[in-house]
N, C-alpha and C. Protein backbone atom coordinates (compact mmCIF):
# COMPACT_ATOMS: atom_id res chain seq x y z
N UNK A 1 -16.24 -10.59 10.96
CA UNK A 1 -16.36 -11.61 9.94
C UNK A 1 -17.72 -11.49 9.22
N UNK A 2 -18.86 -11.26 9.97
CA UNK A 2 -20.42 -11.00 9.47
C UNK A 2 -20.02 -10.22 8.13
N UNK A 3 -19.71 -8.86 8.94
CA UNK A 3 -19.81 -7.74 7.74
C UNK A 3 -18.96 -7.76 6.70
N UNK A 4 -17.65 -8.74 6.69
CA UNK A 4 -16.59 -9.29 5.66
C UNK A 4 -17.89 -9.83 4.23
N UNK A 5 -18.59 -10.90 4.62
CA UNK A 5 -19.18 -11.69 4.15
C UNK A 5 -20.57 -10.88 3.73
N UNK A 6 -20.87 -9.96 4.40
CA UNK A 6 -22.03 -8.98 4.22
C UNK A 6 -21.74 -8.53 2.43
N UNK A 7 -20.25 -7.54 2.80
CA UNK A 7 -19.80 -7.24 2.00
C UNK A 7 -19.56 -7.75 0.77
N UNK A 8 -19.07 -9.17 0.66
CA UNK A 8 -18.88 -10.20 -0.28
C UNK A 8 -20.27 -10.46 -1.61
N UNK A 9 -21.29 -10.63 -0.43
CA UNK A 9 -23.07 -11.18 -1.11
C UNK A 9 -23.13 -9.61 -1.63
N UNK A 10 -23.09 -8.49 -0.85
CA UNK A 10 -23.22 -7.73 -1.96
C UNK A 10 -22.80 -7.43 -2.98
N UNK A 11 -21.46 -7.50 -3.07
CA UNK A 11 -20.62 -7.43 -4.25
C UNK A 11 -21.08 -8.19 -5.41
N UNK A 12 -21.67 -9.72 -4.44
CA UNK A 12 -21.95 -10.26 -5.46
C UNK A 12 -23.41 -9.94 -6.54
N UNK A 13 -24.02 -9.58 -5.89
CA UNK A 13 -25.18 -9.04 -6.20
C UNK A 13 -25.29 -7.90 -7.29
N UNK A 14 -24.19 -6.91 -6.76
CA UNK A 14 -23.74 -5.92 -7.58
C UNK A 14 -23.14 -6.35 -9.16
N UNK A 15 -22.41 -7.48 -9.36
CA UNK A 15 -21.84 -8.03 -9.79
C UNK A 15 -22.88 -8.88 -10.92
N UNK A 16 -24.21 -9.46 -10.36
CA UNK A 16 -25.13 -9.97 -10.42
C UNK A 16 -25.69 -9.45 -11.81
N UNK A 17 -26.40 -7.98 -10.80
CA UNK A 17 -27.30 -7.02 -11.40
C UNK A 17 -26.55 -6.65 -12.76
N UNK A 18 -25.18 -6.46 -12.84
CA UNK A 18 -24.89 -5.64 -14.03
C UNK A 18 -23.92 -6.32 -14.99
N UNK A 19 -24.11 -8.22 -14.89
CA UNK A 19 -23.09 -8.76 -15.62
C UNK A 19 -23.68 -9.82 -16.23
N UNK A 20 -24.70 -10.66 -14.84
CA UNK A 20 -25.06 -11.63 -14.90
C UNK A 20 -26.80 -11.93 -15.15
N UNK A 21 -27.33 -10.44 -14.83
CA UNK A 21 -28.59 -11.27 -15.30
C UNK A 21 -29.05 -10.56 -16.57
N UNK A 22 -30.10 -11.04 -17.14
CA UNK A 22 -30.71 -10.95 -18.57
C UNK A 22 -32.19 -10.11 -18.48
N UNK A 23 -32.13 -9.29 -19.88
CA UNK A 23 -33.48 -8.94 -20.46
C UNK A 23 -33.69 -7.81 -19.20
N UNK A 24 -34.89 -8.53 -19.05
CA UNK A 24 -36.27 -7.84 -18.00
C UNK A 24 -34.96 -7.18 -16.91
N UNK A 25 -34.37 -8.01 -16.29
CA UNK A 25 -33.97 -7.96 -14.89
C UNK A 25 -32.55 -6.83 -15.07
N UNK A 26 -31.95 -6.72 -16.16
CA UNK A 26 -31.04 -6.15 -16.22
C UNK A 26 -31.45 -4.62 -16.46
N UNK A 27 -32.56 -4.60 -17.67
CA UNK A 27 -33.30 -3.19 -17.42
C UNK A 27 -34.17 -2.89 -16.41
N UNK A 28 -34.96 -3.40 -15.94
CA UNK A 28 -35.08 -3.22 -14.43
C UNK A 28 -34.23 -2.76 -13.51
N UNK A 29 -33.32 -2.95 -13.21
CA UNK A 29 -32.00 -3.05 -12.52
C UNK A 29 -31.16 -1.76 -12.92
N UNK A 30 -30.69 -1.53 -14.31
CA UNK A 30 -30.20 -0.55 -14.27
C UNK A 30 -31.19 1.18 -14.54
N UNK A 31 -32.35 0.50 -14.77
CA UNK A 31 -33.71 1.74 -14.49
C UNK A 31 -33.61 2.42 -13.44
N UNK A 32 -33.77 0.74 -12.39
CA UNK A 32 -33.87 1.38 -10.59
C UNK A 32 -32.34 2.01 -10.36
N UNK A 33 -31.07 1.94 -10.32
CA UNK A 33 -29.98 2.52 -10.46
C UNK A 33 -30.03 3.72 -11.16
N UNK A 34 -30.29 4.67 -12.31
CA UNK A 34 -30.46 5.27 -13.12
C UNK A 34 -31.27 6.40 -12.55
N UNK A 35 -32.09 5.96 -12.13
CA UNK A 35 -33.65 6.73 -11.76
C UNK A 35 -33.08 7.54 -10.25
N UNK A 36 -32.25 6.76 -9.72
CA UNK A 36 -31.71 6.42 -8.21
C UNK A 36 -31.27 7.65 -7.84
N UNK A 37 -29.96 7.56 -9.22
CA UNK A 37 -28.62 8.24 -9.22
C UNK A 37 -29.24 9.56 -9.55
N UNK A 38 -29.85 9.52 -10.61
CA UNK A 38 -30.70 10.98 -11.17
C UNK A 38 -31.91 11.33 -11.01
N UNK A 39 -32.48 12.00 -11.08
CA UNK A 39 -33.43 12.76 -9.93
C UNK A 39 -34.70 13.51 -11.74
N UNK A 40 -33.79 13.60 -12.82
CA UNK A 40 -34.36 13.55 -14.27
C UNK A 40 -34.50 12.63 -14.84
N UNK A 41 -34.42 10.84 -14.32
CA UNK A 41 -34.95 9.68 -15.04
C UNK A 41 -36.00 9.15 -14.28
N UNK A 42 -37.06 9.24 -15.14
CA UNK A 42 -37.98 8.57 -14.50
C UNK A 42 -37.96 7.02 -14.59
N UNK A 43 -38.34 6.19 -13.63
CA UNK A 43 -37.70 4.78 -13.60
C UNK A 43 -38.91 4.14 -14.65
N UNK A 44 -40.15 4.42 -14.89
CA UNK A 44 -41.13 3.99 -15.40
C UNK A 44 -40.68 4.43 -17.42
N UNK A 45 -40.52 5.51 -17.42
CA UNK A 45 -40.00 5.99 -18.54
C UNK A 45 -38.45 5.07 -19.30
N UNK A 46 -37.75 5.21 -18.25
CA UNK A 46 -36.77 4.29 -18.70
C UNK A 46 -37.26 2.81 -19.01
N UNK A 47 -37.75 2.15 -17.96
CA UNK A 47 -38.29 0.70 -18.31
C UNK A 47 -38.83 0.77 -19.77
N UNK A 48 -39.67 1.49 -20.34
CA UNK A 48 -40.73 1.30 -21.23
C UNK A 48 -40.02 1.61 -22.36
N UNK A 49 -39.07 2.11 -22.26
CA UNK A 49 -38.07 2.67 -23.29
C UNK A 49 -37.17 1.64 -23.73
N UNK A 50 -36.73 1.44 -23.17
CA UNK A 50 -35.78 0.13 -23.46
C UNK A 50 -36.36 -0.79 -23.39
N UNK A 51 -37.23 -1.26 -22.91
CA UNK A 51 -37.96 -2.64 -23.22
C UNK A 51 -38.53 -2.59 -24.48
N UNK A 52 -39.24 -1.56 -24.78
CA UNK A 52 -40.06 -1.48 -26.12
C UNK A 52 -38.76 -1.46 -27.35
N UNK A 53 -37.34 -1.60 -27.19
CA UNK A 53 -36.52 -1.25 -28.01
C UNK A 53 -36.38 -2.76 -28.17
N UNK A 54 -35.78 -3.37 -29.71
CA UNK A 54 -35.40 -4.34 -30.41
C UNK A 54 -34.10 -4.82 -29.90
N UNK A 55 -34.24 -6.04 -29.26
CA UNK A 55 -32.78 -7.11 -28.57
C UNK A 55 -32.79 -6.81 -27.47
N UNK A 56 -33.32 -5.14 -26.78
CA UNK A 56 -33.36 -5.03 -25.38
C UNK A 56 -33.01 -6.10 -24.25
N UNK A 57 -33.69 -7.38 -24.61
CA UNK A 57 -33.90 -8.30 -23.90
C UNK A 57 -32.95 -9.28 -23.62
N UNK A 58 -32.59 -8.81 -24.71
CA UNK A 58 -30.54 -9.94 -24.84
C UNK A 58 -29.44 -9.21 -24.50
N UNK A 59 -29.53 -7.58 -24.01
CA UNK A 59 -28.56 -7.20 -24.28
C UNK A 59 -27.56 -6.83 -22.84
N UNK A 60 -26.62 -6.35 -23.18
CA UNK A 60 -25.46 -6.13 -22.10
C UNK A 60 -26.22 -4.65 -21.24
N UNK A 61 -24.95 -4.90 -20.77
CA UNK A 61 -25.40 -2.92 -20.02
C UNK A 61 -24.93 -2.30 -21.10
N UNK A 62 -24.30 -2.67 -21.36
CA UNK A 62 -22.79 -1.42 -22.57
C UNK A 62 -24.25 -1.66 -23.65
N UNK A 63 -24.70 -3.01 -24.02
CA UNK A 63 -25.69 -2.78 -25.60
C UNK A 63 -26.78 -1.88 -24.91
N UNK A 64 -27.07 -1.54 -23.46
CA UNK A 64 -28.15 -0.58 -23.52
C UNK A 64 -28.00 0.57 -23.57
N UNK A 65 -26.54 0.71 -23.09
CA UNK A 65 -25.93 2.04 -23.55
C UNK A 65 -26.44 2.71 -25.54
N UNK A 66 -25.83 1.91 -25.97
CA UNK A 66 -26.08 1.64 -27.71
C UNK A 66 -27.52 1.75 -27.66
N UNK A 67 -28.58 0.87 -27.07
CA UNK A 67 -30.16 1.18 -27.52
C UNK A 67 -30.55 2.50 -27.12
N UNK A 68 -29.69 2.93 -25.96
CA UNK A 68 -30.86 4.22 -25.55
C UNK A 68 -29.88 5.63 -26.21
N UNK A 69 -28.59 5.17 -26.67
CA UNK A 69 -28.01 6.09 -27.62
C UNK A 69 -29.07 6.10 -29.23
N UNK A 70 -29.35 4.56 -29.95
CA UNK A 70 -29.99 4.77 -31.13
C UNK A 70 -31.38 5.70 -30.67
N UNK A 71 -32.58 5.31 -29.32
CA UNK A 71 -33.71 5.73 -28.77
C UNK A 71 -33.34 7.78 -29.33
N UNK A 72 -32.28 8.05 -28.59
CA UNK A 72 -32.21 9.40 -28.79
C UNK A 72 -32.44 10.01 -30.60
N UNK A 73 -31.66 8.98 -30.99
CA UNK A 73 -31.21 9.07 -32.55
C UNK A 73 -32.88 9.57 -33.14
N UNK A 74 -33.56 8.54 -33.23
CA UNK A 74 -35.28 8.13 -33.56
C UNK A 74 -35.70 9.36 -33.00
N UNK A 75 -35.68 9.90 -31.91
CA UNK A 75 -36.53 10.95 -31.19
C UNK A 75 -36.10 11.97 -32.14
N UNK A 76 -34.63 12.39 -32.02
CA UNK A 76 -34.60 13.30 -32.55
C UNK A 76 -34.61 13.52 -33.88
N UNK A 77 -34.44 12.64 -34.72
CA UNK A 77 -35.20 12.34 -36.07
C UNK A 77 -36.47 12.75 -36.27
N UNK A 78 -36.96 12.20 -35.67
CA UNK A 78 -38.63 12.32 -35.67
C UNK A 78 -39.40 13.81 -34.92
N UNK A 79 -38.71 14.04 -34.13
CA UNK A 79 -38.92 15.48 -33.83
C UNK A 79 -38.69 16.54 -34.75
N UNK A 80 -37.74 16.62 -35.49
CA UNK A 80 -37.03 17.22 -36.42
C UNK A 80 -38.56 17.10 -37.98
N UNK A 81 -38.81 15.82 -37.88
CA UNK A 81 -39.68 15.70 -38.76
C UNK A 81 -41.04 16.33 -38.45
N UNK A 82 -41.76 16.10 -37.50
CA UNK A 82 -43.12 16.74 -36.61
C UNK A 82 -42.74 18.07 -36.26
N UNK A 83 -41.58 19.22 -36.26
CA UNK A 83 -42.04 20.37 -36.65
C UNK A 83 -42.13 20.52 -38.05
N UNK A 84 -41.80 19.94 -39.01
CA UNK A 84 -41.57 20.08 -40.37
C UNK A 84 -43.59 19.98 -40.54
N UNK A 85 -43.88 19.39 -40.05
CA UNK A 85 -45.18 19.09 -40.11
C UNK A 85 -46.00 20.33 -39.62
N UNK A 86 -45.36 21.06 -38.47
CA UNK A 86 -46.39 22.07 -37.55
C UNK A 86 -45.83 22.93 -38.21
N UNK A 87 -45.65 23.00 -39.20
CA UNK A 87 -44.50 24.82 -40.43
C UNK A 87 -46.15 24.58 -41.52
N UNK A 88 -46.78 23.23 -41.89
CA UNK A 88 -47.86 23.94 -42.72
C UNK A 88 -48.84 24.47 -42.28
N UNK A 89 -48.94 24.86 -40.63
CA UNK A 89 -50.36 25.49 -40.60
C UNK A 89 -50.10 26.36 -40.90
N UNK A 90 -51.10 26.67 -41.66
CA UNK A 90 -50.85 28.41 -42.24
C UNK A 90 -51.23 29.84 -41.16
N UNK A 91 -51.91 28.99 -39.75
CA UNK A 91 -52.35 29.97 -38.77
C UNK A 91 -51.60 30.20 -37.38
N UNK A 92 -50.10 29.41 -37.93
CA UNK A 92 -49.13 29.48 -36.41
C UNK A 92 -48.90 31.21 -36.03
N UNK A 93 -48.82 30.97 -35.03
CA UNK A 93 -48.75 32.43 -34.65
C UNK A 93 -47.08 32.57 -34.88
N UNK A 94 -47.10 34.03 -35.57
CA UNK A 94 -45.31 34.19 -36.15
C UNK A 94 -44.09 34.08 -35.02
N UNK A 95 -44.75 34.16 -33.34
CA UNK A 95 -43.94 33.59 -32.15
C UNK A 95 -43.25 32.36 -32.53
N UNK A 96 -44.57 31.45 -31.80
CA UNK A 96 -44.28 30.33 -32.60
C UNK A 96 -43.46 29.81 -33.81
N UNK A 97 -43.73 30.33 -34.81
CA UNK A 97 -43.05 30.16 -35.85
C UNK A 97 -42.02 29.90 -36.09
N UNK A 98 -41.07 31.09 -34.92
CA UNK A 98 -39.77 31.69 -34.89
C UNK A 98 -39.10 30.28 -34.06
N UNK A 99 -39.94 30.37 -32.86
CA UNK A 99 -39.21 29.18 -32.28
C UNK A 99 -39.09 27.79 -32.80
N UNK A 100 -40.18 28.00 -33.54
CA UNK A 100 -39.85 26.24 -34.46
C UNK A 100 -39.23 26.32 -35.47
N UNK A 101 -38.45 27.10 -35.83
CA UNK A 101 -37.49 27.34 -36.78
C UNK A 101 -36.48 26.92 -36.05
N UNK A 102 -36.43 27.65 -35.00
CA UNK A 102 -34.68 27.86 -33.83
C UNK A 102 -35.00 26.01 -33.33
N UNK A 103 -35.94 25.69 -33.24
CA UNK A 103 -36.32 24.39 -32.21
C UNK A 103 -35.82 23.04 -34.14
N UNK A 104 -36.28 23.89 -35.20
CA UNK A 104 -36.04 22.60 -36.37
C UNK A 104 -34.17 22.76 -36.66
N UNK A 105 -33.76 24.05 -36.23
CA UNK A 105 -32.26 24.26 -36.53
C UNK A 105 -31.77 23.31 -35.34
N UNK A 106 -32.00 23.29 -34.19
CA UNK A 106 -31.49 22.61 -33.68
C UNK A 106 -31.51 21.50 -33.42
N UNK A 107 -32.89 20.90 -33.53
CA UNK A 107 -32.61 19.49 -33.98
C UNK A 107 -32.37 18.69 -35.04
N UNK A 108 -31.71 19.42 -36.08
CA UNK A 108 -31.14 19.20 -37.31
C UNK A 108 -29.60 18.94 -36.77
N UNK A 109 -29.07 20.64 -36.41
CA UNK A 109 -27.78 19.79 -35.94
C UNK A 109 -27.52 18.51 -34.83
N UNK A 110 -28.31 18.17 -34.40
CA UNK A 110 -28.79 16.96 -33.34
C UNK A 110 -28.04 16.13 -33.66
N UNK A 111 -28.67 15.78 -34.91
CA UNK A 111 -28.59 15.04 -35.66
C UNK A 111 -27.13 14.00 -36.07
N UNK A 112 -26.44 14.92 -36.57
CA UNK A 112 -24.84 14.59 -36.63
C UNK A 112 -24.54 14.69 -35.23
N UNK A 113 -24.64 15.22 -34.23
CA UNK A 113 -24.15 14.99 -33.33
C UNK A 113 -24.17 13.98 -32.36
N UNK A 114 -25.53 13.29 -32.71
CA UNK A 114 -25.96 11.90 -32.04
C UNK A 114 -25.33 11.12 -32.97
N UNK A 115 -24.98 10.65 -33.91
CA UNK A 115 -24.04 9.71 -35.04
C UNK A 115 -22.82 9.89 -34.27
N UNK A 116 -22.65 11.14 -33.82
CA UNK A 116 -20.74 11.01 -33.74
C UNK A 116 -20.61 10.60 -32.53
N UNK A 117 -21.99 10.68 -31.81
CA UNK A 117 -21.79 10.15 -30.23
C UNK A 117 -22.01 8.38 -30.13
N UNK A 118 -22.83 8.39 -31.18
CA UNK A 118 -23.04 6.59 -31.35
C UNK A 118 -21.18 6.29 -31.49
N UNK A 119 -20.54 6.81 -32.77
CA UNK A 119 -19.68 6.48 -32.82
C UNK A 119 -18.65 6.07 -32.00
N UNK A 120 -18.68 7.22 -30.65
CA UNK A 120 -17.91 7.52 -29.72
C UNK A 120 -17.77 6.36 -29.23
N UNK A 121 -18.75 6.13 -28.75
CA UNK A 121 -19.54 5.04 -27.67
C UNK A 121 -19.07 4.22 -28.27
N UNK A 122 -19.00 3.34 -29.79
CA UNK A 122 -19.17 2.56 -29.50
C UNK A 122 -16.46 2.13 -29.82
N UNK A 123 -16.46 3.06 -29.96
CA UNK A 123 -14.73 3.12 -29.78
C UNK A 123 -14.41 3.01 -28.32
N UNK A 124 -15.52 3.40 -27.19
CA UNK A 124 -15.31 3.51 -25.90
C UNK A 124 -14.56 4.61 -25.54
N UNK A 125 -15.09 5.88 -26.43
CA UNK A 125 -14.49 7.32 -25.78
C UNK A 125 -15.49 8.19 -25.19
N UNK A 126 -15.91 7.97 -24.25
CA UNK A 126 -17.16 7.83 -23.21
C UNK A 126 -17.57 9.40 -23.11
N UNK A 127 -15.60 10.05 -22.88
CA UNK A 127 -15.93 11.05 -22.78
C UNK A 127 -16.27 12.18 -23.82
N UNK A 128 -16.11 11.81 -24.75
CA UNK A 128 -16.33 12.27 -26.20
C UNK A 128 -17.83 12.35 -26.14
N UNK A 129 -18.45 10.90 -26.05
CA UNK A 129 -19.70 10.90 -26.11
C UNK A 129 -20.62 11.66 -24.91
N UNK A 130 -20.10 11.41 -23.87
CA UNK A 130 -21.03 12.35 -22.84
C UNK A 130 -21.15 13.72 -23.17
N UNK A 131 -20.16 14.25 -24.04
CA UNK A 131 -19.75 15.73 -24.52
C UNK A 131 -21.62 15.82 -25.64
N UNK A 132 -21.21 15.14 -26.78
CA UNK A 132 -22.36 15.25 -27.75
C UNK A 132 -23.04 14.81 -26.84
N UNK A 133 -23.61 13.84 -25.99
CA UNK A 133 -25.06 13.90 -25.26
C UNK A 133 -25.50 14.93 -24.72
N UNK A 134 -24.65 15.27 -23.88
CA UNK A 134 -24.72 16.93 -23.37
C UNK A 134 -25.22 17.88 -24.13
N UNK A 135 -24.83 17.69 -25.56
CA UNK A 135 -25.34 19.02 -26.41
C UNK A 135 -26.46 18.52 -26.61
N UNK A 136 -27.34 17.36 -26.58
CA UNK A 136 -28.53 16.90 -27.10
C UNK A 136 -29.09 17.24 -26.22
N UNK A 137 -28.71 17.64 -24.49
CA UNK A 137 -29.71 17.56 -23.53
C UNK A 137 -30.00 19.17 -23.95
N UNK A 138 -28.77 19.86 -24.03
CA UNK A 138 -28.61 21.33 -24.23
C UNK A 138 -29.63 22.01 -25.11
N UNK A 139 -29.74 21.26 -26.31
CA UNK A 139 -30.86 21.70 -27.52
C UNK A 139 -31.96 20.95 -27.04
N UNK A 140 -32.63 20.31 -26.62
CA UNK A 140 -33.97 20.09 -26.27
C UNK A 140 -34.22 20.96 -25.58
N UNK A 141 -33.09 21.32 -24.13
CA UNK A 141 -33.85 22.27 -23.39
C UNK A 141 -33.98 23.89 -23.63
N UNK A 142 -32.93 24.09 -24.77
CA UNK A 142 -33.23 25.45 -25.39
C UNK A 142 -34.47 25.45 -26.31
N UNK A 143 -35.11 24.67 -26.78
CA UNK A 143 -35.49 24.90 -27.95
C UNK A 143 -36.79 24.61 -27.27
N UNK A 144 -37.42 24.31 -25.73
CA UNK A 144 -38.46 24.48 -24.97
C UNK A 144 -38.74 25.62 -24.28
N UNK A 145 -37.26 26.09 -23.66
CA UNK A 145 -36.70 27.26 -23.23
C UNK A 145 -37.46 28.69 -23.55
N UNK A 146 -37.23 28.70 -25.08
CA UNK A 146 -37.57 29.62 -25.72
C UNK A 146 -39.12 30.07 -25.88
N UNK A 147 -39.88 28.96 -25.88
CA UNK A 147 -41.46 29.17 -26.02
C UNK A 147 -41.75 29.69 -24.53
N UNK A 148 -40.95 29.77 -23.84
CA UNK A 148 -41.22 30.57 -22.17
C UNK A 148 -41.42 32.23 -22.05
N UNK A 149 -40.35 32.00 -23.10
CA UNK A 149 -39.92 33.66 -23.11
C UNK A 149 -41.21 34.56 -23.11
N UNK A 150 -41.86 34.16 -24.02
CA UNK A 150 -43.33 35.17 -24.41
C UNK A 150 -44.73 34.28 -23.13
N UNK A 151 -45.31 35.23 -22.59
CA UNK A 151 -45.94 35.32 -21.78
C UNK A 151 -47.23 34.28 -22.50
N UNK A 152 -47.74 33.45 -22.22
CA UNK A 152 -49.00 32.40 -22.41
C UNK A 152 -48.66 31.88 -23.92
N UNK A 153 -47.66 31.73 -23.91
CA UNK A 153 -47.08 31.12 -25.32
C UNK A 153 -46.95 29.40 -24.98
N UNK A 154 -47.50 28.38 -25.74
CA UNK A 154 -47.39 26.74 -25.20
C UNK A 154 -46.64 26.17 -25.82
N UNK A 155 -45.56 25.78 -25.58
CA UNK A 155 -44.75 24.73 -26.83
C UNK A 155 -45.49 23.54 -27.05
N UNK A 156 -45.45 23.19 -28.38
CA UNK A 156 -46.11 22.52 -29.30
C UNK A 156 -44.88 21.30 -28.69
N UNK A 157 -43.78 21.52 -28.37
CA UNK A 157 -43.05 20.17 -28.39
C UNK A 157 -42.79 19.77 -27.21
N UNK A 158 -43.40 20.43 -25.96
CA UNK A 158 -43.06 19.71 -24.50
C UNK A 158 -42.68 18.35 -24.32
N UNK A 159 -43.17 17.75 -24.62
CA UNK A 159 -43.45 16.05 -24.80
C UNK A 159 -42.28 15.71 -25.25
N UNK A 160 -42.26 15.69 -26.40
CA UNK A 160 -40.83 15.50 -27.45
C UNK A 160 -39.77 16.18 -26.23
N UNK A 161 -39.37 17.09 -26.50
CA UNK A 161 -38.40 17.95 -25.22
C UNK A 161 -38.01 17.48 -24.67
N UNK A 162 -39.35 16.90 -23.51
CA UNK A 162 -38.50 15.86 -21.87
C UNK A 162 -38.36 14.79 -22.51
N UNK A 163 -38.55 13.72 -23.63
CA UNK A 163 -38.35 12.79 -23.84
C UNK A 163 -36.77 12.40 -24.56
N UNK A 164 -36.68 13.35 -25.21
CA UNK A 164 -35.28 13.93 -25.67
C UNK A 164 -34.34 13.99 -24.43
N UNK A 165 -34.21 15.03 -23.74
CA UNK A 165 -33.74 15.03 -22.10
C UNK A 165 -33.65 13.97 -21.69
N UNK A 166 -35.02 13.11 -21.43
CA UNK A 166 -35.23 11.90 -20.44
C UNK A 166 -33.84 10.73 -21.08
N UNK A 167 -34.15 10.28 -22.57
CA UNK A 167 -33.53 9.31 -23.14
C UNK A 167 -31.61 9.72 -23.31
N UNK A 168 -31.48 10.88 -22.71
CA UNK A 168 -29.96 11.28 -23.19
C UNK A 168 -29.81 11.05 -22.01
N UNK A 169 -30.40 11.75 -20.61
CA UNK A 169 -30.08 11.49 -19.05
C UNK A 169 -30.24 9.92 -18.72
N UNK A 170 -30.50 9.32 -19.80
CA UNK A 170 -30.78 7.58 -19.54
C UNK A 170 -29.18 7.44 -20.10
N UNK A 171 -29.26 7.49 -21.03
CA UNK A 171 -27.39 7.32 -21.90
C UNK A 171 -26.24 7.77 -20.93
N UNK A 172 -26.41 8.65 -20.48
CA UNK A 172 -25.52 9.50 -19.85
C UNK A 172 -25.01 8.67 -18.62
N UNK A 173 -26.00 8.04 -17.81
CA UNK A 173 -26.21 7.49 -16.91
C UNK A 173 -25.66 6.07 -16.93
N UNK A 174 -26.27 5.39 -17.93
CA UNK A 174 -25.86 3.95 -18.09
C UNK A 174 -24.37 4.17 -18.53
N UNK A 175 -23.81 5.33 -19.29
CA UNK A 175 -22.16 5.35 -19.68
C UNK A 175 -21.28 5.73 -18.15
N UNK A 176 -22.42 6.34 -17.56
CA UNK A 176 -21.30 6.50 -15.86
C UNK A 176 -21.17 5.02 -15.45
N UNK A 177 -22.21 4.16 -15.09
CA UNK A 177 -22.46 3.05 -14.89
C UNK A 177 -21.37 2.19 -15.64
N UNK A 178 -20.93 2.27 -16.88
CA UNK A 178 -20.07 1.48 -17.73
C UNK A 178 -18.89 1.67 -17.25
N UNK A 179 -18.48 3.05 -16.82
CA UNK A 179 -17.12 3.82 -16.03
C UNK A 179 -17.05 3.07 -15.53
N UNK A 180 -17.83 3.43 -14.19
CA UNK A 180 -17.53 3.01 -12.53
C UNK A 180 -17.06 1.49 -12.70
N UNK A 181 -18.07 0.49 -13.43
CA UNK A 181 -17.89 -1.09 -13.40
C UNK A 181 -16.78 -1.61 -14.18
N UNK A 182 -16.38 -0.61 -15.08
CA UNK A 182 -14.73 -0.96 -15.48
C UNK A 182 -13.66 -0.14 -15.16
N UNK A 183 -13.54 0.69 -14.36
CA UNK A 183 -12.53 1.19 -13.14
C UNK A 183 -11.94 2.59 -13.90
């Protein structure tokens, strides 16, 4: 009977964490879950991410799904824009160069591909969307990938890269999370 009732408070709890409480506690909550499950979210990174995002604080699990889908959107926007920026030094080494070409092609096509995954998401074709997230994790990590190749070569976009990664392995995560809790 203990462990009947054991079982029950947790459920409820479970139940708690991902229905019933608000803001702070719900991103908290699905951070520590997130971070848990994946071994590529950092729980500190996630918090700061979604908290620093607009309604964060009101929103569902499914609307954080949607914030840390738009989060990707912005990154990769803006990444796309900051090599556009590292193309006027006139003293990049032509390595370099090459890869921020291959690194601006690909986060160009990003681009549409994070729209069609917002879209996905928000029709609830999960698996559609995990597909385009996948390709977003795919082009960040090629387009870091590549500055490896040549021996003491530094990517200019490390940062950008794992943050790209980080915020899609956050999406990815909270849409398993959306699975599992609706069967």
């Amino acid at each position: 009977m203990k462990s009947l009732s054991s079982f029950f408070l947790l459920l409820s709890l479970f139940n708690l964490t991902f229905h019933g409480s608000t803001g702070q506690n719900l991103i908290q909550n699905t951070c520590k879950t997130c971070s848990k499950d994946e071994p590529n979210i950092k729980y500190g990174f996630c918090t700061s991410s979604l908290q620093a995002a607009p309604a964060s604080q009101c929103a569902t699990l499914r609307g954080l799904g949607m914030i840390s889908i738009r989060l990707i959107r912005y990154n990769v926007t803006d990444t796309r824009c900051h090599v556009k920026i590292l193309f006027k030094d006139k003293n990049l080494d032509p390595y370099v160069r090459r890869c921020l070409k291959d690194c601006s092609d690909l986060y160009s096509d990003a681009i549409p591909t994070i729209k069609l995954a917002m879209k996905n998401y928000n029709s609830k074709k999960y698996y559609d969307a995990n597909i385009q997230i996948s390709a977003i994790i795919a082009a960040a990590t090629t387009c870091e990938d590549q500055f490896k190749e040549k021996e003491g070569v530094v990517s200019p976009l490390t940062k950008r890269n794992e943050n790209t990664f980080q915020l899609s392995a956050i999406a990815l995560s909270i849409m398993n999370l959306i699975k599992n809790n609706n069967g």
